[in-house]
PDB file of N, CA and C in Angstrom:
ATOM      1  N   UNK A   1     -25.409 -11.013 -22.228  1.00  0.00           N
ATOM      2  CA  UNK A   1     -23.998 -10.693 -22.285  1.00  0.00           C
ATOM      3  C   UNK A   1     -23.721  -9.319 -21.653  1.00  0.00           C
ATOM      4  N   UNK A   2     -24.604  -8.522 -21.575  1.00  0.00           N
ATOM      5  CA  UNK A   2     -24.687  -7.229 -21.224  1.00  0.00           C
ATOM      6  C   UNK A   2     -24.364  -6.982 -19.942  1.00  0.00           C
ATOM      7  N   UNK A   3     -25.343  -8.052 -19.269  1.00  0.00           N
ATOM      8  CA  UNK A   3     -25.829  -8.173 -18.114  1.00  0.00           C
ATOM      9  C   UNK A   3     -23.984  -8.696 -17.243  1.00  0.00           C
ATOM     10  N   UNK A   4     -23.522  -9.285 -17.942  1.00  0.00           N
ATOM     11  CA  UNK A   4     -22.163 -10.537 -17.427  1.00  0.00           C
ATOM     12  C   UNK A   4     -21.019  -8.928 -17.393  1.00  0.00           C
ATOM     13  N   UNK A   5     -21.451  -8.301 -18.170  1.00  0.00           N
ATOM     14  CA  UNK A   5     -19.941  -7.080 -18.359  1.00  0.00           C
ATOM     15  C   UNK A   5     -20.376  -6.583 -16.867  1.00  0.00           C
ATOM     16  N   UNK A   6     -20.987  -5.901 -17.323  1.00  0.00           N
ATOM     17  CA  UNK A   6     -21.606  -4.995 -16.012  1.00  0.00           C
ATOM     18  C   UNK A   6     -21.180  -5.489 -14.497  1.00  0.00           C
ATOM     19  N   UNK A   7     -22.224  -6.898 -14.294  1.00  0.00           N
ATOM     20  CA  UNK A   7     -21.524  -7.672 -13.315  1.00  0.00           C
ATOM     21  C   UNK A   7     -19.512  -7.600 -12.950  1.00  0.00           C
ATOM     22  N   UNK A   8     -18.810  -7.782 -14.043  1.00  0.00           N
ATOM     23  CA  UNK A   8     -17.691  -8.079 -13.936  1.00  0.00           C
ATOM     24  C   UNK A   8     -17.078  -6.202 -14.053  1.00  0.00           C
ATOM     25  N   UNK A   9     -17.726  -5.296 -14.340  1.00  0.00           N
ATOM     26  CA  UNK A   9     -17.135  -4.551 -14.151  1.00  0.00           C
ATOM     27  C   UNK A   9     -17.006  -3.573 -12.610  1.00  0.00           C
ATOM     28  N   UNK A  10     -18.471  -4.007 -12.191  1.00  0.00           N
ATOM     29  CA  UNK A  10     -19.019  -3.940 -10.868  1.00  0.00           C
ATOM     30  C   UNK A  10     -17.753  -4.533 -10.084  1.00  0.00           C
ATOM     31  N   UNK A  11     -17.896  -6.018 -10.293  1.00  0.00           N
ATOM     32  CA  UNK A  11     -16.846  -6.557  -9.174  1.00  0.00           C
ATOM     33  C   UNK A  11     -15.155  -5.818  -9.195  1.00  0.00           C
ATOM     34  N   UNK A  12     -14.724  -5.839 -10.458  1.00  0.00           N
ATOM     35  CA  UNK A  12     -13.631  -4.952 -10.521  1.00  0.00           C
ATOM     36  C   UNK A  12     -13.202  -3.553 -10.047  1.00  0.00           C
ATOM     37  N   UNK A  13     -14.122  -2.831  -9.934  1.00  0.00           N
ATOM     38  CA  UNK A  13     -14.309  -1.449  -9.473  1.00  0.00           C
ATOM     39  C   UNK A  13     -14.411  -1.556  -8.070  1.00  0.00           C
ATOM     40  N   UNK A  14     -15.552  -2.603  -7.271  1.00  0.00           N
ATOM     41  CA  UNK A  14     -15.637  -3.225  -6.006  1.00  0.00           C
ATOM     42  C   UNK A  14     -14.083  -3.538  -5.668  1.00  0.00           C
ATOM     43  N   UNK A  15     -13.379  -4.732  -5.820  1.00  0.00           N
ATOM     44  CA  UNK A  15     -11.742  -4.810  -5.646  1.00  0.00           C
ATOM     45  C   UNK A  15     -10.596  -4.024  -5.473  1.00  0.00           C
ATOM     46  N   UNK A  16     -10.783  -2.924  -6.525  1.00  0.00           N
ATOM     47  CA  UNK A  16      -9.755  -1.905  -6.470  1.00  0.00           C
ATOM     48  C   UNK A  16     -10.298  -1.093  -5.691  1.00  0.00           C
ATOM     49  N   UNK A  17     -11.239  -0.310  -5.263  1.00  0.00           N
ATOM     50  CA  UNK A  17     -11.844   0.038  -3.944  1.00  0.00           C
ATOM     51  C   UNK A  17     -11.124  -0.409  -2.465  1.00  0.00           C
ATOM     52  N   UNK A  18     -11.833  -1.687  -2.357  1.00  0.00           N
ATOM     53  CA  UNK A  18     -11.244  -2.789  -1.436  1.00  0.00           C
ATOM     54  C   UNK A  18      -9.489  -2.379  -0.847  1.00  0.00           C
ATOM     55  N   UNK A  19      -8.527  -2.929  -2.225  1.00  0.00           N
ATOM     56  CA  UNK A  19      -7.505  -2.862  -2.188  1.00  0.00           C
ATOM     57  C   UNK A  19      -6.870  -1.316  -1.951  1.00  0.00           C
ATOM     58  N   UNK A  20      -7.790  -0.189  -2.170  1.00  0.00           N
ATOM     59  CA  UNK A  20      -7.665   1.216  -2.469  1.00  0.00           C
ATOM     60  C   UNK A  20      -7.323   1.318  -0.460  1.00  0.00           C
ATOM     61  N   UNK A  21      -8.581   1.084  -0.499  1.00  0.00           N
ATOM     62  CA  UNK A  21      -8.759   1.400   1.117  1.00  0.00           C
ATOM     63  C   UNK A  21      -7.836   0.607   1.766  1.00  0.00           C
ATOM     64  N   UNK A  22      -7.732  -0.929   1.595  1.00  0.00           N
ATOM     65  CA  UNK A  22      -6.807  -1.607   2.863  1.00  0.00           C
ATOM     66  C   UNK A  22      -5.699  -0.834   2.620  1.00  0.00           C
ATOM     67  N   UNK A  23      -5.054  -0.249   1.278  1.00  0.00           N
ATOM     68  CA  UNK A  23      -3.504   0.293   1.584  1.00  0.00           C
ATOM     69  C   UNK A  23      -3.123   1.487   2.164  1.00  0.00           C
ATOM     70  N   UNK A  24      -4.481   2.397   1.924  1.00  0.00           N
ATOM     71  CA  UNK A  24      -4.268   3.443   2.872  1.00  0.00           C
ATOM     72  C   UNK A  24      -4.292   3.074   4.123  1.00  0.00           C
ATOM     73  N   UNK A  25      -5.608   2.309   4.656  1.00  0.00           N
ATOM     74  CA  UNK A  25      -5.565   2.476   5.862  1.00  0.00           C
ATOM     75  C   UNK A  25      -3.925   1.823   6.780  1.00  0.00           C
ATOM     76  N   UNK A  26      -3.242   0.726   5.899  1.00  0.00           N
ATOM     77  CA  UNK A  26      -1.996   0.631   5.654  1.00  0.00           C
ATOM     78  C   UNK A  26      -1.144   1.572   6.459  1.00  0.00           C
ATOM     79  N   UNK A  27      -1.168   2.543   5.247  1.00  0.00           N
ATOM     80  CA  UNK A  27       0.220   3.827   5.492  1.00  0.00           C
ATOM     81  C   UNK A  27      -0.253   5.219   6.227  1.00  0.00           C
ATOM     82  N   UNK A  28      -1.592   4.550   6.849  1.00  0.00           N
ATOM     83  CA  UNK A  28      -2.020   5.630   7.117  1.00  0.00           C
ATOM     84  C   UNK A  28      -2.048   5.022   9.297  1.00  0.00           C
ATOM     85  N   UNK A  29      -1.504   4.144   9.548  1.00  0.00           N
ATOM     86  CA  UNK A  29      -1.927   2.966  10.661  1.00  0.00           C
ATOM     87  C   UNK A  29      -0.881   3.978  11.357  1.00  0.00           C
ATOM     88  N   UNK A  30      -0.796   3.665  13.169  1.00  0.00           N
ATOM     89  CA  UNK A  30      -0.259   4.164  14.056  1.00  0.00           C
ATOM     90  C   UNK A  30       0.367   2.892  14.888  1.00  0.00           C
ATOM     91  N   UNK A  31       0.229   1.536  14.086  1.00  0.00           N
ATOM     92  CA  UNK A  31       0.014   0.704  15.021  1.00  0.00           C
ATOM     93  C   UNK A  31       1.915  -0.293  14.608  1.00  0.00           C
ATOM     94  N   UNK A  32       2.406  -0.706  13.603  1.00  0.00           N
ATOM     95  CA  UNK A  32       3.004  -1.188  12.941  1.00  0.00           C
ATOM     96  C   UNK A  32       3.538  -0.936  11.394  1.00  0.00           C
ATOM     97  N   UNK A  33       4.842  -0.675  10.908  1.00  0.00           N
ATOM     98  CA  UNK A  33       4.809  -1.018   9.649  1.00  0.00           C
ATOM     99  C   UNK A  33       4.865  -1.932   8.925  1.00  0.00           C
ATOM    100  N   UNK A  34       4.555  -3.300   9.650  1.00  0.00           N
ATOM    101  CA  UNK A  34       5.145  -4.244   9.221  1.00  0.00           C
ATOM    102  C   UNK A  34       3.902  -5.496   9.058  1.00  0.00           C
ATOM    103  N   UNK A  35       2.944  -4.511   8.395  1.00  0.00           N
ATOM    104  CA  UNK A  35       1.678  -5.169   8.605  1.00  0.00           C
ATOM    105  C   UNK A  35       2.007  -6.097   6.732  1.00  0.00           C
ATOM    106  N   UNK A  36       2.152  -7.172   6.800  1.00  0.00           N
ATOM    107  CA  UNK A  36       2.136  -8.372   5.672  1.00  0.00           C
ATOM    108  C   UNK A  36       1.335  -8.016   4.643  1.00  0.00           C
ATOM    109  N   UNK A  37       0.212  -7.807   4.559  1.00  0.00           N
ATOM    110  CA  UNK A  37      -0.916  -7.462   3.947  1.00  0.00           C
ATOM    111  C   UNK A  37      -0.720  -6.228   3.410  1.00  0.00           C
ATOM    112  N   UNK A  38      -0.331  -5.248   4.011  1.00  0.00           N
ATOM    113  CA  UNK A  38       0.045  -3.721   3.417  1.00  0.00           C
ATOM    114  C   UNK A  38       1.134  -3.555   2.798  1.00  0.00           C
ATOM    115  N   UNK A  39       2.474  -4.509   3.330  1.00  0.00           N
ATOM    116  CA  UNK A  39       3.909  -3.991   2.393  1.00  0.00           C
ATOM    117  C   UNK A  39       3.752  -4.747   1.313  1.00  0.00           C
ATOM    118  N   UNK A  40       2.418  -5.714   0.874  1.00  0.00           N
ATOM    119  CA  UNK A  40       2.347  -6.318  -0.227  1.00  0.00           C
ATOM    120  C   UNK A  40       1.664  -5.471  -1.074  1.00  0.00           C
ATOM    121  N   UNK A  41       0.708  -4.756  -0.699  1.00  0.00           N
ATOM    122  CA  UNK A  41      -0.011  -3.400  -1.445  1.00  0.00           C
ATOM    123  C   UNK A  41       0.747  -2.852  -2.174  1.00  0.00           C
ATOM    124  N   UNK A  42       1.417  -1.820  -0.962  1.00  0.00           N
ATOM    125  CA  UNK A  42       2.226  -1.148  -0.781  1.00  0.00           C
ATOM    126  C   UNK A  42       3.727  -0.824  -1.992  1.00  0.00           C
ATOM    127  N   UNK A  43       4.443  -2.236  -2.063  1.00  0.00           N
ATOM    128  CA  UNK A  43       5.245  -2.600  -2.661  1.00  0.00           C
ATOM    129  C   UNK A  43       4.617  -2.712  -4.320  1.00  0.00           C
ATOM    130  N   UNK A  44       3.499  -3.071  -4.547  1.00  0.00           N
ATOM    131  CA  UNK A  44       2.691  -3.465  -5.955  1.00  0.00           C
ATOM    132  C   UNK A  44       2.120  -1.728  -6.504  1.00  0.00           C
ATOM    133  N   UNK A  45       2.460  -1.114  -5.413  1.00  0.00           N
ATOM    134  CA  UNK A  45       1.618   0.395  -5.903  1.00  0.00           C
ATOM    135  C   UNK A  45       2.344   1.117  -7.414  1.00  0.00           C
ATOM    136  N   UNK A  46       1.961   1.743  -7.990  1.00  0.00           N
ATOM    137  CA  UNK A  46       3.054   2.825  -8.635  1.00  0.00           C
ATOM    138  C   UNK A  46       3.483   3.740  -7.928  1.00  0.00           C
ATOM    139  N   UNK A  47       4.363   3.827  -8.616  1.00  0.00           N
ATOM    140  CA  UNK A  47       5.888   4.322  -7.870  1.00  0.00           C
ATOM    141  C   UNK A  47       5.595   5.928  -6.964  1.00  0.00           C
ATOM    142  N   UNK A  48       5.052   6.770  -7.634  1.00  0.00           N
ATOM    143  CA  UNK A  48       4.333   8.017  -7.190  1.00  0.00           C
ATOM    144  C   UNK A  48       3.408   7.827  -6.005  1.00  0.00           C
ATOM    145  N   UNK A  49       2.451   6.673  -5.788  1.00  0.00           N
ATOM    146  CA  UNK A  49       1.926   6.314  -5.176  1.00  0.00           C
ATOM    147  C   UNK A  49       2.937   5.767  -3.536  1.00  0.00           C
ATOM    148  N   UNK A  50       3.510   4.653  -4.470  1.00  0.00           N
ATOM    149  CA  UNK A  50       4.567   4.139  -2.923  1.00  0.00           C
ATOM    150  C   UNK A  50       5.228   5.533  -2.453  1.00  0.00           C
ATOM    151  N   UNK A  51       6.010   5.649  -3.124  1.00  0.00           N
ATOM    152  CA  UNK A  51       6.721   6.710  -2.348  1.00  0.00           C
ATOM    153  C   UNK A  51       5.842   7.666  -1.321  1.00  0.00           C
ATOM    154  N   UNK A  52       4.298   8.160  -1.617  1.00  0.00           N
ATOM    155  CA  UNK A  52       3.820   8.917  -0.769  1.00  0.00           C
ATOM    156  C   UNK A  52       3.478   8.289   0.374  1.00  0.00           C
ATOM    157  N   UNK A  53       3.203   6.683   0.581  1.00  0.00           N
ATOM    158  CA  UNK A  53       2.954   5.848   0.981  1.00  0.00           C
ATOM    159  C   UNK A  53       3.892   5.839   2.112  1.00  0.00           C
ATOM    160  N   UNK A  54       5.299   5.486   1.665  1.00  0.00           N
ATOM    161  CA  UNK A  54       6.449   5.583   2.124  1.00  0.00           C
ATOM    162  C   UNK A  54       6.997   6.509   3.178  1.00  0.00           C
ATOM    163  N   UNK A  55       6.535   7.344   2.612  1.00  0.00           N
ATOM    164  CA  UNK A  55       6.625   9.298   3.695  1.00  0.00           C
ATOM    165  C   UNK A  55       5.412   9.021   4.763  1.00  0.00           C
ATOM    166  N   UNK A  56       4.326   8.690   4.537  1.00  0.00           N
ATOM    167  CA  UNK A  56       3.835   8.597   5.682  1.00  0.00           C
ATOM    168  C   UNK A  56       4.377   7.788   6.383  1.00  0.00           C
ATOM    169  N   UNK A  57       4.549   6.347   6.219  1.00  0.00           N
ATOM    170  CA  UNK A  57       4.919   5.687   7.509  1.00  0.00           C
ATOM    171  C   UNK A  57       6.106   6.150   7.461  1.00  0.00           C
ATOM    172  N   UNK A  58       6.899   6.378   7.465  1.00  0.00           N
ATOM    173  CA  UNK A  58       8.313   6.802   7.881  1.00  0.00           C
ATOM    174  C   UNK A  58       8.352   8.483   8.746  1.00  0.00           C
ATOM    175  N   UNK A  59       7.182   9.453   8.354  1.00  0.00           N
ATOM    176  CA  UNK A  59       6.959  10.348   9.662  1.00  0.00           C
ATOM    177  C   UNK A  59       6.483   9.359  10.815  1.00  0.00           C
ATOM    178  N   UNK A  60       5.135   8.649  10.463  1.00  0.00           N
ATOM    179  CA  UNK A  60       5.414   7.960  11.395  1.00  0.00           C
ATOM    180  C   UNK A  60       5.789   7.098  12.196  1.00  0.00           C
ATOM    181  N   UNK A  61       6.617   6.577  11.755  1.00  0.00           N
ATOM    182  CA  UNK A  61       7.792   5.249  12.382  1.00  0.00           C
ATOM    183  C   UNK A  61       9.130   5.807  12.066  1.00  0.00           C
ATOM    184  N   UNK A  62       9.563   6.930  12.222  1.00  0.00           N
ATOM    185  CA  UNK A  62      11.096   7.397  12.001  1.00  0.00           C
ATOM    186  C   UNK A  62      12.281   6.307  12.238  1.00  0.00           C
ATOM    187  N   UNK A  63      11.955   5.930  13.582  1.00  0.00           N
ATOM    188  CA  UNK A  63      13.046   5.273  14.179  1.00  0.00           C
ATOM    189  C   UNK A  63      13.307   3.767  13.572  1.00  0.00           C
ATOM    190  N   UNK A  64      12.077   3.027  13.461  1.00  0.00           N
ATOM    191  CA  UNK A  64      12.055   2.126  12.900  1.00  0.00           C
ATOM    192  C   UNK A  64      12.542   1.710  11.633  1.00  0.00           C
ATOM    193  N   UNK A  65      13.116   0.586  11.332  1.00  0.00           N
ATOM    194  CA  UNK A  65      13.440   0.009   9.817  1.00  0.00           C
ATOM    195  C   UNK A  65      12.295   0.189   9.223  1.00  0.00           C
ATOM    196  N   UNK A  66      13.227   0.769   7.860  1.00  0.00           N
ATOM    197  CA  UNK A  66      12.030   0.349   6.731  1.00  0.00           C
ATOM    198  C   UNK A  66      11.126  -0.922   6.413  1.00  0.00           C
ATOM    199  N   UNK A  67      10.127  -0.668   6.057  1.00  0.00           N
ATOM    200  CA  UNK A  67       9.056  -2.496   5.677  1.00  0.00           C
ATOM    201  C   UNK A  67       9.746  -2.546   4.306  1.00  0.00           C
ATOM    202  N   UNK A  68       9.521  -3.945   3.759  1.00  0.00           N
ATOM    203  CA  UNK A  68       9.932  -3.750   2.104  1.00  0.00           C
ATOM    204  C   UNK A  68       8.914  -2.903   1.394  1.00  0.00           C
ATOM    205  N   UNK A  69      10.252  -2.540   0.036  1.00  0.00           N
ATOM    206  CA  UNK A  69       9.175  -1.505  -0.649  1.00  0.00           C
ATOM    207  C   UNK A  69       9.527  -0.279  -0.357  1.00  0.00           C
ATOM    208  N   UNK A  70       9.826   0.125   0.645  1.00  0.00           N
ATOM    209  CA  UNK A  70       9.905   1.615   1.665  1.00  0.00           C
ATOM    210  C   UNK A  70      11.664   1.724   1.858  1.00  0.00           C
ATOM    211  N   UNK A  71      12.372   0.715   1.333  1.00  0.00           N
ATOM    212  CA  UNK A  71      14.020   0.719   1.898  1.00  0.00           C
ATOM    213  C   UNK A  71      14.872   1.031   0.762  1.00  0.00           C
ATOM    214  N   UNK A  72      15.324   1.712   0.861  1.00  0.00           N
ATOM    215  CA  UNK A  72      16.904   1.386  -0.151  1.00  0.00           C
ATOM    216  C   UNK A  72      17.415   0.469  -0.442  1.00  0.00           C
ATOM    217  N   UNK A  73      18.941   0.320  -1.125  1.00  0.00           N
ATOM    218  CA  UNK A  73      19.080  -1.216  -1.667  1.00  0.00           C
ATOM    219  C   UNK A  73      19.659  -1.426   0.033  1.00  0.00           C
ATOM    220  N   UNK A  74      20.358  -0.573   0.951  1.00  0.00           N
ATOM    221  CA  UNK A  74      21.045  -1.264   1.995  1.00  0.00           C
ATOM    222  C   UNK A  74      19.806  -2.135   3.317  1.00  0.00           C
ATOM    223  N   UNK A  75      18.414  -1.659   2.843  1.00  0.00           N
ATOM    224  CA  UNK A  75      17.775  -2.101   3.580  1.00  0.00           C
ATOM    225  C   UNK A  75      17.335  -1.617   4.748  1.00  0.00           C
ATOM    226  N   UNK A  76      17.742  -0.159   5.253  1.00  0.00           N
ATOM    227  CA  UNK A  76      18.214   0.308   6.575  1.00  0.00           C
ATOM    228  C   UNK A  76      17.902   1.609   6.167  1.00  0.00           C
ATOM    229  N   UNK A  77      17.680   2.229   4.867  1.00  0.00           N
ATOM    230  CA  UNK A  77      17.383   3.663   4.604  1.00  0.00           C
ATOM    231  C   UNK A  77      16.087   3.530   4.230  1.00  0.00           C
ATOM    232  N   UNK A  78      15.265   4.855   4.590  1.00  0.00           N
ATOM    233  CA  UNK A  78      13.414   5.023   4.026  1.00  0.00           C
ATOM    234  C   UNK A  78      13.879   5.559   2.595  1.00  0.00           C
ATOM    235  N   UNK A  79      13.121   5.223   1.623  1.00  0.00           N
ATOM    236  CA  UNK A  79      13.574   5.864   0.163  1.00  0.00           C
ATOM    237  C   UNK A  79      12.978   7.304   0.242  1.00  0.00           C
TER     238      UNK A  79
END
């Protein structure tokens, strides 16, 4: 039984890792904000978290619409 925690705590720690990294590398990209995979992160983060999230891509994509997650209610403002 010992052996089964460990395992499952391993994999859990492994995942949020995983998920740690794809969202930075996310808000941290030069390439798109509108990467599917990241505004789903992104959007699921806590709130302290998104928002810093948010400031990066929006220095870098100024011009561009917000991704969801990153908009105001009008859709058209970076929060």
């Amino acid at each position: 039984m010992r052996k089964f925690v460990q395992v499952i705590i391993i994999a859990a720690v492994a995942a949020v890792a995983m998920a740690g990294w794809r969202w930075y590398a996310y808000v941290s990209n030069t390439d798109t904000p509108y990467d599917e995979v990241g505004i789903t992160l992104n959007s699921h983060m806590p709130l302290p978290l998104r928002l810093w999230g948010c400031g990066k891509l929006r220095d870098t994509f100024e011009n561009a619409l917000p991704p969801y997650g990153c908009a105001t209610d009008d859709g058209k403002q970076w929060l």
